[in-house]
N, C-alpha and C. Protein backbone atom coordinates (compact mmCIF):
# COMPACT_ATOMS: atom_id res chain seq x y z
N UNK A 1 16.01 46.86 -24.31
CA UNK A 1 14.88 46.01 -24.51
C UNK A 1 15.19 44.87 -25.47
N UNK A 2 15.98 45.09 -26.43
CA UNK A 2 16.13 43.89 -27.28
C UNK A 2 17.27 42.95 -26.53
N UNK A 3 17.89 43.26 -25.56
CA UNK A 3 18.76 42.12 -24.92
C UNK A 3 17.75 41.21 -24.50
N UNK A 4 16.39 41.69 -24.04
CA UNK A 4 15.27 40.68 -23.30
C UNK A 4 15.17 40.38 -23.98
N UNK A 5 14.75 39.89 -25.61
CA UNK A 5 13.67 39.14 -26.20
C UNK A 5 14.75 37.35 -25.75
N UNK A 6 15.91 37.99 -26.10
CA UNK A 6 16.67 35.96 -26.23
C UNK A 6 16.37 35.66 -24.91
N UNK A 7 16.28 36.15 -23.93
CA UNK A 7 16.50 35.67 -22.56
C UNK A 7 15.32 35.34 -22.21
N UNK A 8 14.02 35.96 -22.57
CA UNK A 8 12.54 35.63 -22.52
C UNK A 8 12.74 34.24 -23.56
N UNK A 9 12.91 34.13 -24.23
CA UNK A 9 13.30 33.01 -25.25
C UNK A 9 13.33 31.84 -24.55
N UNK A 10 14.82 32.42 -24.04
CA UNK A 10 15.41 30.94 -23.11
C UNK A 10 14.98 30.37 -22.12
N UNK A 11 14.23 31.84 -20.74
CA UNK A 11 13.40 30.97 -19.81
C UNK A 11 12.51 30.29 -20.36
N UNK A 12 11.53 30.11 -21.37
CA UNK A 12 10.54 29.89 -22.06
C UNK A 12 11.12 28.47 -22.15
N UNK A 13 12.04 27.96 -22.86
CA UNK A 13 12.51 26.87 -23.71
C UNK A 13 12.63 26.01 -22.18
N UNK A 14 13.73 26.88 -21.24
CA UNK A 14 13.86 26.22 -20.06
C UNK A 14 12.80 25.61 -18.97
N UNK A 15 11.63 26.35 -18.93
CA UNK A 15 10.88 25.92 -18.10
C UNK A 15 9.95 25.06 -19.23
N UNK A 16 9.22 25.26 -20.16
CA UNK A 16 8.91 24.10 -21.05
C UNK A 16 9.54 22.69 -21.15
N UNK A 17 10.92 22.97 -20.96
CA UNK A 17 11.80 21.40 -20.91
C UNK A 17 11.84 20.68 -19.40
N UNK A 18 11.36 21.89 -18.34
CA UNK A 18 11.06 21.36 -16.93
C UNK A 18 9.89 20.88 -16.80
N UNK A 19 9.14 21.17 -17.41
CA UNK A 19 7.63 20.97 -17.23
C UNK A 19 7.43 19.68 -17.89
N UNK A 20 8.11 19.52 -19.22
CA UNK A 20 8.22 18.13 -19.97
C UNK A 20 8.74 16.87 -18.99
N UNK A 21 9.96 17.54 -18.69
CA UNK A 21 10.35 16.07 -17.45
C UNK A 21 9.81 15.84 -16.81
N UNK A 22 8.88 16.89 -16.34
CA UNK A 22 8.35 16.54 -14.90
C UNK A 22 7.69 15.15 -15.50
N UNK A 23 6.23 15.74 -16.21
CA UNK A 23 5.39 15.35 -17.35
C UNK A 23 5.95 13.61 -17.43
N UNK A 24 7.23 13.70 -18.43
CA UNK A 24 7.98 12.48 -18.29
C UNK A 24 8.16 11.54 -17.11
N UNK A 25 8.43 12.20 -15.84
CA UNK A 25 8.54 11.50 -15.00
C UNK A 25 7.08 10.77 -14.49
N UNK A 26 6.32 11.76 -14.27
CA UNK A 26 4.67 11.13 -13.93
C UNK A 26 4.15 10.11 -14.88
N UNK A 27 4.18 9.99 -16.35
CA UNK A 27 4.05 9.00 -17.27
C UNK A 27 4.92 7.70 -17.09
N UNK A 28 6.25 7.86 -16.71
CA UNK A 28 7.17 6.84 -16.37
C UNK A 28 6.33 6.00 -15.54
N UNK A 29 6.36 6.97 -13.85
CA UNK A 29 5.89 6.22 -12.45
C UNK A 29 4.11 5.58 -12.90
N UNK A 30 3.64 6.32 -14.05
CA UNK A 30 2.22 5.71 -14.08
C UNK A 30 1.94 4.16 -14.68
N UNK A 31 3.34 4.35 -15.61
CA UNK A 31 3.34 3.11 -16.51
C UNK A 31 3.80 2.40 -15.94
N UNK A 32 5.28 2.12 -14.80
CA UNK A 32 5.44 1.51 -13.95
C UNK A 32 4.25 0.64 -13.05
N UNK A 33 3.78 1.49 -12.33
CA UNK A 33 3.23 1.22 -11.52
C UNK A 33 1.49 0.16 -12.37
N UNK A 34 1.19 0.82 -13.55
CA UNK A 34 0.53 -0.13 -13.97
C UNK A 34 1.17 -1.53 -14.77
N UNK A 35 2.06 -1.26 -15.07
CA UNK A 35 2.56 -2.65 -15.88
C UNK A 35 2.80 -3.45 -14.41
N UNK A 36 3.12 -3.06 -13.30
CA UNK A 36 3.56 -3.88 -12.15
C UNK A 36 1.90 -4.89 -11.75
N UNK A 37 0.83 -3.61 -11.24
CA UNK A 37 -0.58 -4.12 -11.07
C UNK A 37 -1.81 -4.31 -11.04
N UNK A 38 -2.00 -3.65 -12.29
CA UNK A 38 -3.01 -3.41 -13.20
C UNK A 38 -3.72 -5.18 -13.75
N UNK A 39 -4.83 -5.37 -13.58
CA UNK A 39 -5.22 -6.66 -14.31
C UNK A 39 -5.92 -6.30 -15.29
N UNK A 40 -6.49 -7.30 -16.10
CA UNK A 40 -7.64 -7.01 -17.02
C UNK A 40 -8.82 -6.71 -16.35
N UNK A 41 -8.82 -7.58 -15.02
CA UNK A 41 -10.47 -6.94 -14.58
C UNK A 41 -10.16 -6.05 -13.27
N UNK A 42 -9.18 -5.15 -13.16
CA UNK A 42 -8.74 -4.85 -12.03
C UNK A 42 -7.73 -3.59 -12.78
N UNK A 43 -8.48 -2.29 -13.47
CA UNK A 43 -8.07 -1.19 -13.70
C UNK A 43 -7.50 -0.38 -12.23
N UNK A 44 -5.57 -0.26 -12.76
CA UNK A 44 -5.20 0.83 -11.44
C UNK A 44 -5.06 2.00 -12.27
N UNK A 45 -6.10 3.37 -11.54
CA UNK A 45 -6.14 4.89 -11.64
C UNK A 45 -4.84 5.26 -10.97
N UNK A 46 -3.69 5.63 -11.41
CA UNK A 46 -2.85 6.20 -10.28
C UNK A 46 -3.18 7.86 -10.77
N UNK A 47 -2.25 8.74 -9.63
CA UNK A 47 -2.67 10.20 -9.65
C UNK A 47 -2.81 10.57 -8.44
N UNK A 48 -2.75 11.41 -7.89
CA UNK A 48 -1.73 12.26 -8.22
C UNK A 48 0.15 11.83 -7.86
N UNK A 49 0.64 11.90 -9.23
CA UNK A 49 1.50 11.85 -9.00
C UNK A 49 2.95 13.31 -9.03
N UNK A 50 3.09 12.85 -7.78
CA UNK A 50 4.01 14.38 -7.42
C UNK A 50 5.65 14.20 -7.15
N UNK A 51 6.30 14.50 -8.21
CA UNK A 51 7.87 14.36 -8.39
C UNK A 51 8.23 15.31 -7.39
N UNK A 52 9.48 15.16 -7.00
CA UNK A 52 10.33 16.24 -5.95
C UNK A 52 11.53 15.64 -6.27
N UNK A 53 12.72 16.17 -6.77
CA UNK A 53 13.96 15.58 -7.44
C UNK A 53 13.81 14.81 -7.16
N UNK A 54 14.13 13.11 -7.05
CA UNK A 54 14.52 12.02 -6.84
C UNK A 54 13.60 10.86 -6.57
N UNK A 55 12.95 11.79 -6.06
CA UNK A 55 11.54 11.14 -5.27
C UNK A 55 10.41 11.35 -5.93
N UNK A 56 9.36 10.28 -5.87
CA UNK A 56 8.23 10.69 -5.78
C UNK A 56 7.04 10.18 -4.92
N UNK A 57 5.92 10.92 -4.62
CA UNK A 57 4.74 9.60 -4.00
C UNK A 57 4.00 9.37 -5.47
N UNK A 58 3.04 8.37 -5.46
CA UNK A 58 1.56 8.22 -6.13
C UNK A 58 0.65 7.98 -5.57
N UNK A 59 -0.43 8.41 -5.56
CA UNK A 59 -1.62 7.98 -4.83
C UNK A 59 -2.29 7.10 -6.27
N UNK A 60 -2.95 6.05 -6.01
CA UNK A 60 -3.32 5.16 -6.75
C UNK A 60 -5.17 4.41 -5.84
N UNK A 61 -6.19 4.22 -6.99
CA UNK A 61 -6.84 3.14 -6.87
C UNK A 61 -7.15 2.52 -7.66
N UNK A 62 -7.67 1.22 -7.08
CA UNK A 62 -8.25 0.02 -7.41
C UNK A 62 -9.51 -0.70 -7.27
N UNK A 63 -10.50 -0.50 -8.13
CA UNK A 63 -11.89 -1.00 -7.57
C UNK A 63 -11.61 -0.25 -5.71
N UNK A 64 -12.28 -0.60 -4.76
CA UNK A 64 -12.34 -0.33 -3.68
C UNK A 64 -11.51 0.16 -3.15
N UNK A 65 -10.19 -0.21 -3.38
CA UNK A 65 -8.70 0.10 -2.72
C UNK A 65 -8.37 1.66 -3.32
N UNK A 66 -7.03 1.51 -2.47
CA UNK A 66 -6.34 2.58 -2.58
C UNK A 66 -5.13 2.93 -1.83
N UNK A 67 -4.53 3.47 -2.13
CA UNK A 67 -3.07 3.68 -0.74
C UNK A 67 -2.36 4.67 -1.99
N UNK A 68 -0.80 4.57 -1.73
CA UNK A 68 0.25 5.93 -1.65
C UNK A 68 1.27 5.09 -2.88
N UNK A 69 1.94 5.44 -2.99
CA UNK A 69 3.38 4.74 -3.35
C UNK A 69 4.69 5.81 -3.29
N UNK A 70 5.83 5.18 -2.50
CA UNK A 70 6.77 5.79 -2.67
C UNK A 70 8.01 5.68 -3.32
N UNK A 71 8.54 6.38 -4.68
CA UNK A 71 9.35 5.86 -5.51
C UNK A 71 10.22 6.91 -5.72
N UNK A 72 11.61 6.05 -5.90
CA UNK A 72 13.02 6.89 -6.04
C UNK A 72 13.84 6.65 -7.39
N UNK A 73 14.24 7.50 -7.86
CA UNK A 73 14.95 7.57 -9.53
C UNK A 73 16.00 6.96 -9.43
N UNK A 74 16.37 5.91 -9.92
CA UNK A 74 17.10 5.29 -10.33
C UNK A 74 17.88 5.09 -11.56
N UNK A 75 18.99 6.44 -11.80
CA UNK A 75 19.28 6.30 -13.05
C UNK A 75 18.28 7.09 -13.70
N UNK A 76 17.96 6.12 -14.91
CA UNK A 76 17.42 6.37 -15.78
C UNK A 76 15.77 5.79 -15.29
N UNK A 77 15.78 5.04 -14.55
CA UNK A 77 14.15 4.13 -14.18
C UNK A 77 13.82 4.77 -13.01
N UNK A 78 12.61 4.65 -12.55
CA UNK A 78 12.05 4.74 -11.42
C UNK A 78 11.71 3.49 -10.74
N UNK A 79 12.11 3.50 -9.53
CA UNK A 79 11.55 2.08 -8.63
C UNK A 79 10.71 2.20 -7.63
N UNK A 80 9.46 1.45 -7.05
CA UNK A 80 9.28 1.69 -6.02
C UNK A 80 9.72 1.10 -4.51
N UNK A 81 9.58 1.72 -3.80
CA UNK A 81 10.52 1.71 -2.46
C UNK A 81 9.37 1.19 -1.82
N UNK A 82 7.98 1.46 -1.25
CA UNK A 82 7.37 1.38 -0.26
C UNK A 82 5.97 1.32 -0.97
N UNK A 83 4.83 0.92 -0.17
CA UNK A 83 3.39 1.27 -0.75
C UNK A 83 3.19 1.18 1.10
N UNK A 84 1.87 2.33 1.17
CA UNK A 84 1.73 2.73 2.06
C UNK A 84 -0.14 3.43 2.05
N UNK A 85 -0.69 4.03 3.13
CA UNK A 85 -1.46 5.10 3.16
C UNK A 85 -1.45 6.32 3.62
N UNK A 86 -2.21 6.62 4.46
CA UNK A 86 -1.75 8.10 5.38
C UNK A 86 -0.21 8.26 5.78
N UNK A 87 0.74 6.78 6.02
CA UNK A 87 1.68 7.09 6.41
C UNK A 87 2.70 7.64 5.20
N UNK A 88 2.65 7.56 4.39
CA UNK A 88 3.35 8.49 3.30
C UNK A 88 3.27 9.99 3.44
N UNK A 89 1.85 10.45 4.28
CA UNK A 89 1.93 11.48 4.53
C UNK A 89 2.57 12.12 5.55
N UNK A 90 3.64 11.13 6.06
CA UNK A 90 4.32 11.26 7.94
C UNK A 90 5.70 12.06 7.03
N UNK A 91 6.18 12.90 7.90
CA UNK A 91 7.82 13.22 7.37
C UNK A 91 8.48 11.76 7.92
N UNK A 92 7.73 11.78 8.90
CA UNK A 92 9.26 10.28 9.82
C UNK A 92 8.97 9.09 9.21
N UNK A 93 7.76 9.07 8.33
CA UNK A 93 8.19 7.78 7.48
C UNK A 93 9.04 8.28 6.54
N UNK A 94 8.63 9.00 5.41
CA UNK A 94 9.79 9.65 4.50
C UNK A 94 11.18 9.35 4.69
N UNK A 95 11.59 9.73 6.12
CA UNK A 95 13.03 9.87 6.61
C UNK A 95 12.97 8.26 6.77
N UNK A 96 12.23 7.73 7.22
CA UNK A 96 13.12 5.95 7.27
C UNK A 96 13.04 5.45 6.39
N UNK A 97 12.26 6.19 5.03
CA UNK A 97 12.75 5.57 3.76
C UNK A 97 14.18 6.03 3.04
N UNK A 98 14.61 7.19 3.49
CA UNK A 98 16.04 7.16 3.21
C UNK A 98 15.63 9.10 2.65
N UNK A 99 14.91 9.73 2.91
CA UNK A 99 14.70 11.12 2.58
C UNK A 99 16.04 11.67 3.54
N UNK A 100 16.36 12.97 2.94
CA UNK A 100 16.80 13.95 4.07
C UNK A 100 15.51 14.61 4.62
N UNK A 101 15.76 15.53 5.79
CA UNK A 101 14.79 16.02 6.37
C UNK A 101 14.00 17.06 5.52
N UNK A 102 15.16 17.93 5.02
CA UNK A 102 14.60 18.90 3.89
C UNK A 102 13.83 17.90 2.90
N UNK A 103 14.32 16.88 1.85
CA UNK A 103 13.81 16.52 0.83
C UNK A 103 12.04 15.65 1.61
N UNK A 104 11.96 15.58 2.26
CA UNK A 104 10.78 14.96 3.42
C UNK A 104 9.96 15.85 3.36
N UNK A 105 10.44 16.61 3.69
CA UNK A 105 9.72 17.90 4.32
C UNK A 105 8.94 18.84 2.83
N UNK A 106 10.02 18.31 1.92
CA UNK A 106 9.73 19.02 0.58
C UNK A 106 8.47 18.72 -0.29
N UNK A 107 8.78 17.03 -0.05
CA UNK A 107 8.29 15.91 -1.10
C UNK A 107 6.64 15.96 0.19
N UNK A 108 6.88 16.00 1.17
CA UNK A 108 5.53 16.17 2.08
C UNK A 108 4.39 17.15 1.72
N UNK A 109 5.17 18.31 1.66
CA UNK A 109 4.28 19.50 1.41
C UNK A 109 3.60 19.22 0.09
N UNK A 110 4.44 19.03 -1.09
CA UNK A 110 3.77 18.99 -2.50
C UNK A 110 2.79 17.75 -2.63
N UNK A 111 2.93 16.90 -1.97
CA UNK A 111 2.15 15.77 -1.88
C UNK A 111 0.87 16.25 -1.41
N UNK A 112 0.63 16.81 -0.44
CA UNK A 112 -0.65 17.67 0.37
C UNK A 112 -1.00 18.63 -1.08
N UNK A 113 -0.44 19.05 -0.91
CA UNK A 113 -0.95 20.45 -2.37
C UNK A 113 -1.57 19.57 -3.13
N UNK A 114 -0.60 18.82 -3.83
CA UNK A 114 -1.43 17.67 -4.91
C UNK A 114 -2.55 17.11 -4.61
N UNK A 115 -2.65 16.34 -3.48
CA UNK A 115 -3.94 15.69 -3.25
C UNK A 115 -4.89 16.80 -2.60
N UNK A 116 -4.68 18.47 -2.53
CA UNK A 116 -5.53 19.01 -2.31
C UNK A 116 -6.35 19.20 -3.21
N UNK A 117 -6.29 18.79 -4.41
CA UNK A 117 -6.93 19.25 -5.80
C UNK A 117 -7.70 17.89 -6.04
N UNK A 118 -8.03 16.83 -5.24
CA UNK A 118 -8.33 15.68 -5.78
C UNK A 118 -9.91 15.76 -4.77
N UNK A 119 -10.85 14.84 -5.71
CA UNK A 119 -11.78 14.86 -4.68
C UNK A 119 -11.92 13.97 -3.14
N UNK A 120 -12.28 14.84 -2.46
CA UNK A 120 -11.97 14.01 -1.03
C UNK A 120 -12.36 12.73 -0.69
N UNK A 121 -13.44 12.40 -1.51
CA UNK A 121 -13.46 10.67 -1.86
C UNK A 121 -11.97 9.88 -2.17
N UNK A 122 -11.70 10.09 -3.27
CA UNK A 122 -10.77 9.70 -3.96
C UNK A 122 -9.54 9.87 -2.44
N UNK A 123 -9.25 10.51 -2.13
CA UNK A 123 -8.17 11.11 -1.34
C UNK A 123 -8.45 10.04 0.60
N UNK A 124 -9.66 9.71 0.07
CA UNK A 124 -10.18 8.69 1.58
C UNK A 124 -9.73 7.55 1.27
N UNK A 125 -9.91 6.92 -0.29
CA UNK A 125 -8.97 6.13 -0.74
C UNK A 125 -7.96 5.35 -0.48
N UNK A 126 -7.10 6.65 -0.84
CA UNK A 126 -5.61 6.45 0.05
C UNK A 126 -5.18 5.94 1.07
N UNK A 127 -6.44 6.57 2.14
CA UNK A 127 -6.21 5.80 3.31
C UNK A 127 -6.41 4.40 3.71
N UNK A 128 -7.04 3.62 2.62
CA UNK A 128 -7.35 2.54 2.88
C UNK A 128 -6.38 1.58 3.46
N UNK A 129 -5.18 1.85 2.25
CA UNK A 129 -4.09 1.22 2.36
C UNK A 129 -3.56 1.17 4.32
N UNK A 130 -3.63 0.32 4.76
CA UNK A 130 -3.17 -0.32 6.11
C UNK A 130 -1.80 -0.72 6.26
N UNK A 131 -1.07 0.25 7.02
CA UNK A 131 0.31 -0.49 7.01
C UNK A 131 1.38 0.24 6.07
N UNK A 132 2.84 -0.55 6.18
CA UNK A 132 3.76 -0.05 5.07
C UNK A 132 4.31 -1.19 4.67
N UNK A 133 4.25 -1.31 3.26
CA UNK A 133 4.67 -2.49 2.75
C UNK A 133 6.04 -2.52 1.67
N UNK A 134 7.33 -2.65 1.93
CA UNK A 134 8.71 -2.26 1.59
C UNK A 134 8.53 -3.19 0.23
N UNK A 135 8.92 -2.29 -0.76
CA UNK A 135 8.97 -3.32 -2.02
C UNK A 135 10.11 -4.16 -2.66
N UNK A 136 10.03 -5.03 -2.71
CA UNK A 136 11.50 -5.66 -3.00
C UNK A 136 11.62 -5.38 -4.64
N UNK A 137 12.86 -4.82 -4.68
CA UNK A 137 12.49 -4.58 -6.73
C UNK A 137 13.00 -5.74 -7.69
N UNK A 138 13.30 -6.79 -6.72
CA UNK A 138 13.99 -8.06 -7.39
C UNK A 138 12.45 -8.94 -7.82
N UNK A 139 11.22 -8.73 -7.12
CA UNK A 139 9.99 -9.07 -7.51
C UNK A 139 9.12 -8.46 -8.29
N UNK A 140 9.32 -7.06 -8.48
CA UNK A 140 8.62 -6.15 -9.32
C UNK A 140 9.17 -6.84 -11.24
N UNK A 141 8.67 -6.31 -12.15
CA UNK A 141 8.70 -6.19 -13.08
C UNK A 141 10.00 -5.66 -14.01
N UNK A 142 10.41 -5.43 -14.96
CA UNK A 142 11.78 -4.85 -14.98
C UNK A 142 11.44 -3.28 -15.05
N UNK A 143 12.15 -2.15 -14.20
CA UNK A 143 11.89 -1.11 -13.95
C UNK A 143 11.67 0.15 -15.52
N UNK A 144 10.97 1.00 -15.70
CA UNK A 144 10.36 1.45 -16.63
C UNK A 144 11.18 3.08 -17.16
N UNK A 145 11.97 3.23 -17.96
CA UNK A 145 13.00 4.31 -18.27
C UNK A 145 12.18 5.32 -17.82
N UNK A 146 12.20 6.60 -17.86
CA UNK A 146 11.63 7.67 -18.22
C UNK A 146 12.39 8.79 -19.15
């Protein structure tokens, strides 16, 4: 029994320091994504935001609006790749953004979970967004560490 206490210790420390990055990462993509298009009279809510190694989506609104965002780790920054609506929720968009099928398939599911917890207003939102719109990151803002 006393070999467990360090090892209870360590998962402890370990999943606390997973939970922090995650944490880290969602604060990164939030600040991103508002320093990019947030106005003074034009507050962006993003949320849920759902990491999957490399990847992430955001669902985000805006006064009336709303849509998805899809963003990939870069290094040390996060960038975004795409803004989108329901189609963020496609695996075969995923994959022509450059996913493997597994990481698609991965980053798909947790995305659903996530926005299962949101109210279904908010989540109609999303769909507003029309279309897929590829982000060029040479126009964005300078990208945001995490």
């Amino acid at each position: 029994m006393k070999w467990m206490t360090p090892w209870v210790l360590l998962c402890a420390v370990l999943c606390n320091a997973a939970w922090a990055a995650d944490g880290d990462d969602r604060q990164a993509i939030e600040h991103l994504m508002k320093h990019t298009w947030e106005r003074p009279d034009a507050v962006l809510d993003v949320g849920p935001v759902t990491v999957e190694g490399e990847h992430a989506v955001a669902g985000w609104t805006q006064d009336a609006r709303g849509g998805r965002a899809l963003l990939r780790r870069d290094g040390e920054t996060w960038k975004v790749l795409l803004c989108a609506g329901d189609g963020l929720l496609d695996v075969a968009t995923l994959r022509d953004a450059g996913l493997s099928a597994a990481q698609a398939a991965s980053l798909n599911q947790a995305v659903r979970a996530a926005e299962a917890t949101q109210p279904a207003a908010r989540v109609k939102q999303f769909a507003l967004f029309k279309g897929t719109v590829r982000v060029d990151p040479h126009q964005m803002h300078e990208p945001v560490a995490h």
